[in-house]
PDB file of N, CA and C in Angstrom:
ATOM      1  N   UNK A   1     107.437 141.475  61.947  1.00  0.00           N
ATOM      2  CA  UNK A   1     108.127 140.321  61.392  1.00  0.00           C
ATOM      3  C   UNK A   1     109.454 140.105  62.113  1.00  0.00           C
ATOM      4  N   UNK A   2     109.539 138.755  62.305  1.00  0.00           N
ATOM      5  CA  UNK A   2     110.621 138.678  63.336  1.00  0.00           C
ATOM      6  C   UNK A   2     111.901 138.472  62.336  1.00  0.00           C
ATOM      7  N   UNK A   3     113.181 138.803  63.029  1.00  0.00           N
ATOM      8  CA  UNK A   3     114.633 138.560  61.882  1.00  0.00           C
ATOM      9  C   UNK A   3     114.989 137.225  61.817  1.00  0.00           C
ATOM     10  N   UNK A   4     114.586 136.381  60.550  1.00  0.00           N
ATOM     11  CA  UNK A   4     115.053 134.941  60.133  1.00  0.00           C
ATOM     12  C   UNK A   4     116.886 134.791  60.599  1.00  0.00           C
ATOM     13  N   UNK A   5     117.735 135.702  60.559  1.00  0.00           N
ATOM     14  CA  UNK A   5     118.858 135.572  60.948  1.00  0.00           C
ATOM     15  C   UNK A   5     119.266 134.946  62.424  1.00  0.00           C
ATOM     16  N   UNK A   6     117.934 136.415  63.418  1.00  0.00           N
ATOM     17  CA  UNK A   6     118.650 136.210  64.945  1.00  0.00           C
ATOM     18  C   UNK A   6     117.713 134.985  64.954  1.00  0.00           C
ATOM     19  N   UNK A   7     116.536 134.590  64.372  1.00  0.00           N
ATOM     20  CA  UNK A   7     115.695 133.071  65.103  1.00  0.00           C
ATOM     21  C   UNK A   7     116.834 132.197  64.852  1.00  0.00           C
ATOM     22  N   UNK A   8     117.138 132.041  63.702  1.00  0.00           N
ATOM     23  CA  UNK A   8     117.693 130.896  63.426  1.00  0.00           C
ATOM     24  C   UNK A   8     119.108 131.002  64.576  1.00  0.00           C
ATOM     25  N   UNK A   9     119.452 131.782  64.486  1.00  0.00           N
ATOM     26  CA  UNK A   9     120.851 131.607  65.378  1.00  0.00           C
ATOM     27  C   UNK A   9     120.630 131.424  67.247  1.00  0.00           C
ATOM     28  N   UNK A  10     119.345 131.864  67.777  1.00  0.00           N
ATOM     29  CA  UNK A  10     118.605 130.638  68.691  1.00  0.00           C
ATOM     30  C   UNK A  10     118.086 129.381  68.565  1.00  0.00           C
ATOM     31  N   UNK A  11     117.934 128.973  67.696  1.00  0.00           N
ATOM     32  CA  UNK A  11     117.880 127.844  67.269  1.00  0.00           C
ATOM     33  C   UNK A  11     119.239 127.432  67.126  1.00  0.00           C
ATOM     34  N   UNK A  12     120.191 128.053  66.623  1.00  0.00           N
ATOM     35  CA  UNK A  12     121.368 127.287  66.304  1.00  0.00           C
ATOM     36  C   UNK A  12     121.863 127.131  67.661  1.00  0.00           C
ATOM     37  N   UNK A  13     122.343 127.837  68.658  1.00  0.00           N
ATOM     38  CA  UNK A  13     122.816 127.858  69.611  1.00  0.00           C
ATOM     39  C   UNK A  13     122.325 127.027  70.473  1.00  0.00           C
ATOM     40  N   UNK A  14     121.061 126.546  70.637  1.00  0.00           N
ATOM     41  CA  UNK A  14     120.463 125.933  71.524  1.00  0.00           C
ATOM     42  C   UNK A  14     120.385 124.633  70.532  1.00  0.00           C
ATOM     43  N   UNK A  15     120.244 123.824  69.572  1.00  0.00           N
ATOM     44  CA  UNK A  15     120.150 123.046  69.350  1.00  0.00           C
ATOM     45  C   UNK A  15     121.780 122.225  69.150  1.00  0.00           C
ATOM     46  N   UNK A  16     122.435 123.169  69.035  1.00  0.00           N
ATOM     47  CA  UNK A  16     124.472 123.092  69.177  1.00  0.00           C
ATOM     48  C   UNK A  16     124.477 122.547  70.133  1.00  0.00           C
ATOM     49  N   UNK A  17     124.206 123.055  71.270  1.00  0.00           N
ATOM     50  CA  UNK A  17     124.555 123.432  72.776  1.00  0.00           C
ATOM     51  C   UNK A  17     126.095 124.294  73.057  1.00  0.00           C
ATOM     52  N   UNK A  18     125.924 124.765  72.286  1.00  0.00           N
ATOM     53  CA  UNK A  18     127.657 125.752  72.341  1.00  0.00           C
ATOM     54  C   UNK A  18     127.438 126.452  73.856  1.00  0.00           C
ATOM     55  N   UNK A  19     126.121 126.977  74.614  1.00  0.00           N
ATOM     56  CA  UNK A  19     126.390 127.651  75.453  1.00  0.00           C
ATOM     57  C   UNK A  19     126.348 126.318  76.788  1.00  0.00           C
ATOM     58  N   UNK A  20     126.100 125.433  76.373  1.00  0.00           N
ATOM     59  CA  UNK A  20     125.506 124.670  77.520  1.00  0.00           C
ATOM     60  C   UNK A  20     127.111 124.211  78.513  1.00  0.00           C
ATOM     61  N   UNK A  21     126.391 124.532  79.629  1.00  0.00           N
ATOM     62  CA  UNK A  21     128.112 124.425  80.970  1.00  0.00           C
ATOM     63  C   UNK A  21     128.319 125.748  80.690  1.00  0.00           C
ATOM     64  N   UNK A  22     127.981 126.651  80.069  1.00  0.00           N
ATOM     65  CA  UNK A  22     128.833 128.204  80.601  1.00  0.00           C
ATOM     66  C   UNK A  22     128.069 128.316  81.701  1.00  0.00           C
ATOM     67  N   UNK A  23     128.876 129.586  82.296  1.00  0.00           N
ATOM     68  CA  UNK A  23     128.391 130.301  83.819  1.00  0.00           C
ATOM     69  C   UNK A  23     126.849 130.900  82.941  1.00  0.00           C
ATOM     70  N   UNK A  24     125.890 131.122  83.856  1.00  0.00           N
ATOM     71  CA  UNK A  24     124.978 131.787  83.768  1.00  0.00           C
ATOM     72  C   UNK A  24     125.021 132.847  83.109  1.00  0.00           C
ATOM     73  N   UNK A  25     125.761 133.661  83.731  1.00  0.00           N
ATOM     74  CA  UNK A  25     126.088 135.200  83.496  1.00  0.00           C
ATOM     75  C   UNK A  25     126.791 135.527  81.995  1.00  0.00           C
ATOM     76  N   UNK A  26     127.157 134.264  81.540  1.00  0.00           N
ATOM     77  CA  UNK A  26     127.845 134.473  80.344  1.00  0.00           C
ATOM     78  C   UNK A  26     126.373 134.120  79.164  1.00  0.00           C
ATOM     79  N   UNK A  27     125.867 133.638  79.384  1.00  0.00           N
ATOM     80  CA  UNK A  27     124.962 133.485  78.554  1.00  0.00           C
ATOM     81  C   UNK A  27     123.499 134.492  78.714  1.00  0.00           C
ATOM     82  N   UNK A  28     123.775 135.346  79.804  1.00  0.00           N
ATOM     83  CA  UNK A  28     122.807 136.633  80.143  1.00  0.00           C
ATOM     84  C   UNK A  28     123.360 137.952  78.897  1.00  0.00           C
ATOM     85  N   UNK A  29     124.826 137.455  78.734  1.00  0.00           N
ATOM     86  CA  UNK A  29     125.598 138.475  77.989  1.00  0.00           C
ATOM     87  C   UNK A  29     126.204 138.142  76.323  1.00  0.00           C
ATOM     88  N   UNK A  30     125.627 136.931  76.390  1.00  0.00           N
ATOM     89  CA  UNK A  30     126.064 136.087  74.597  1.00  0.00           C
ATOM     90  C   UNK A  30     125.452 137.697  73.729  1.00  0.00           C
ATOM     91  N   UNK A  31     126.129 137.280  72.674  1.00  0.00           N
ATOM     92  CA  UNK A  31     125.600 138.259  71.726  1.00  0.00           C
ATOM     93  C   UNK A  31     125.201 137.757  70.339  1.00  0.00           C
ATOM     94  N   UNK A  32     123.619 136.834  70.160  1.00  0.00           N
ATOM     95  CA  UNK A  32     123.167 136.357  69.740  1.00  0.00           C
ATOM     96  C   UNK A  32     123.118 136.941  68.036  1.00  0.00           C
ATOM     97  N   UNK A  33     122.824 138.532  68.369  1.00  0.00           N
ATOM     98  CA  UNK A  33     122.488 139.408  66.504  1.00  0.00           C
ATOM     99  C   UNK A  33     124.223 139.373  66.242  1.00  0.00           C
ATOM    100  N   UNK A  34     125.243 139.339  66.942  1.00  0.00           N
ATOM    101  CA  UNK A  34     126.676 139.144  66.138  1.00  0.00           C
ATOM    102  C   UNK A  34     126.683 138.139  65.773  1.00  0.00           C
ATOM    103  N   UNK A  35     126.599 136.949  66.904  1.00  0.00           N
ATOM    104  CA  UNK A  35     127.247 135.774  66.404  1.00  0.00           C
ATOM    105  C   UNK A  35     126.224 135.336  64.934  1.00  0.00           C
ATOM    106  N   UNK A  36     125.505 135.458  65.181  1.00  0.00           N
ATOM    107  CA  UNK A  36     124.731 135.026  63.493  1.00  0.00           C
ATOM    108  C   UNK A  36     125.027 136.021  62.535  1.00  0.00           C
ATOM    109  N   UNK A  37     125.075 136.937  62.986  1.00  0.00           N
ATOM    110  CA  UNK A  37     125.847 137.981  62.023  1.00  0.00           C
ATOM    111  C   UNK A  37     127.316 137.491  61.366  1.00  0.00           C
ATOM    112  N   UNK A  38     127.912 136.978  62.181  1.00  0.00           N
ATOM    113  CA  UNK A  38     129.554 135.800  62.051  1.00  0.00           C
ATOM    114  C   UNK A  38     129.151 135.021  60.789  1.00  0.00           C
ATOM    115  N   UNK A  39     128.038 134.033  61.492  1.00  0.00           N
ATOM    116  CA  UNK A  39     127.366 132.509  60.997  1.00  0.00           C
ATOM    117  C   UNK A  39     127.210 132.764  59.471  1.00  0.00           C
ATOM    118  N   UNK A  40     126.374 134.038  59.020  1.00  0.00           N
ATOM    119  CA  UNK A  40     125.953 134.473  57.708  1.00  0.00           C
ATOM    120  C   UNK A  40     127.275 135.047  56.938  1.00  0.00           C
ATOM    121  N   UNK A  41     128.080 134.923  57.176  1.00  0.00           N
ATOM    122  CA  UNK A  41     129.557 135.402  56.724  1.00  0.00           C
ATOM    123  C   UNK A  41     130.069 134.510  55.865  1.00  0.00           C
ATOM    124  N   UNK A  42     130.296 133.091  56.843  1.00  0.00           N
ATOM    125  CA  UNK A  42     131.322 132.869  55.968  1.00  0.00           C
ATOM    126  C   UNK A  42     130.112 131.174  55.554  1.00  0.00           C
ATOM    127  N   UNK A  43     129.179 130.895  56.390  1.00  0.00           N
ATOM    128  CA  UNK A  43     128.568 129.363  56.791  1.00  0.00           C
ATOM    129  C   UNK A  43     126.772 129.446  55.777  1.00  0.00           C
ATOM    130  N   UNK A  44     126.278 130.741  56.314  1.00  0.00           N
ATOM    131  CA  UNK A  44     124.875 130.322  55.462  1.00  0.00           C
ATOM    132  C   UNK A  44     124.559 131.786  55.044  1.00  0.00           C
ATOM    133  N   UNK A  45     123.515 132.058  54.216  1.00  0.00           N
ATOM    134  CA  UNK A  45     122.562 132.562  53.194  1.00  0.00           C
ATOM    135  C   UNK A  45     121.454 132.972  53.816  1.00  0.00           C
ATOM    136  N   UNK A  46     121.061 134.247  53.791  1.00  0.00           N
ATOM    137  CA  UNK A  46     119.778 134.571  53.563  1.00  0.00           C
ATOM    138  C   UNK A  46     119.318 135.129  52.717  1.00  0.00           C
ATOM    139  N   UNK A  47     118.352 134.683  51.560  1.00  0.00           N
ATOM    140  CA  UNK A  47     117.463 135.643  50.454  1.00  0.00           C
ATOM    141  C   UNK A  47     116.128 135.661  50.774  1.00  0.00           C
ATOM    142  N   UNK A  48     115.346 136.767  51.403  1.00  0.00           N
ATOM    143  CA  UNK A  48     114.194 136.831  51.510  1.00  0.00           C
ATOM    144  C   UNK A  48     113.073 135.557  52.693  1.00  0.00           C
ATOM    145  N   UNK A  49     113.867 135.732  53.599  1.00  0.00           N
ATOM    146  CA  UNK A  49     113.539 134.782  54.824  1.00  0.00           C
ATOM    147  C   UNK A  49     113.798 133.687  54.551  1.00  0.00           C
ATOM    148  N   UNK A  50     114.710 133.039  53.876  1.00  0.00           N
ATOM    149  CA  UNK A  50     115.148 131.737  53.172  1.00  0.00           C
ATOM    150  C   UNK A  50     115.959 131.962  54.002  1.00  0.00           C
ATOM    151  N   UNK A  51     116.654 130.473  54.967  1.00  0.00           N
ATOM    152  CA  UNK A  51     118.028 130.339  54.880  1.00  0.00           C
ATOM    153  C   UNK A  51     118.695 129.158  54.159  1.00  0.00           C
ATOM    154  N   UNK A  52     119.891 129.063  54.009  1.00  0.00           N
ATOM    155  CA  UNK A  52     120.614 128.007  52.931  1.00  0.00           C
ATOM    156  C   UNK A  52     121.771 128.165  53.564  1.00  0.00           C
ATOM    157  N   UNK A  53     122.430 126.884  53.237  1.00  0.00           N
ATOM    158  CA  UNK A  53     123.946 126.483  53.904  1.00  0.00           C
ATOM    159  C   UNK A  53     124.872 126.299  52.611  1.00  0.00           C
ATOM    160  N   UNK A  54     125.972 127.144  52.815  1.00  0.00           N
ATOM    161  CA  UNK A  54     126.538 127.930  51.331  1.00  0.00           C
ATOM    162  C   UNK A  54     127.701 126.776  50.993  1.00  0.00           C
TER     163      UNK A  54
END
């Protein structure tokens, strides 16, 4: 079972475009399981593969 957290936060990132125009190399090195780890902090919810925007 894949982690509803890190999908969604490829999805978030790529549908944002937050990385789009960085150097290559910076996006070889993003750190996708933090930054959604961030995202679920203070912005959205997960209960049981649900996500929700808090």
């Amino acid at each position: 079972m894949k982690d509803p957290i890190t999908e969604f936060t490829y999805q978030y990132v790529e549908d944002t475009g937050i990385l789009s125009g960085a150097p290559e190399i910076l996006e070889r090195y993003f750190d996708f399981v933090a930054f959604g780890r961030d995202l679920f902090l203070e912005s959205y919810t997960e209960i049981n593969g649900f996500l929700f925007v808090d």
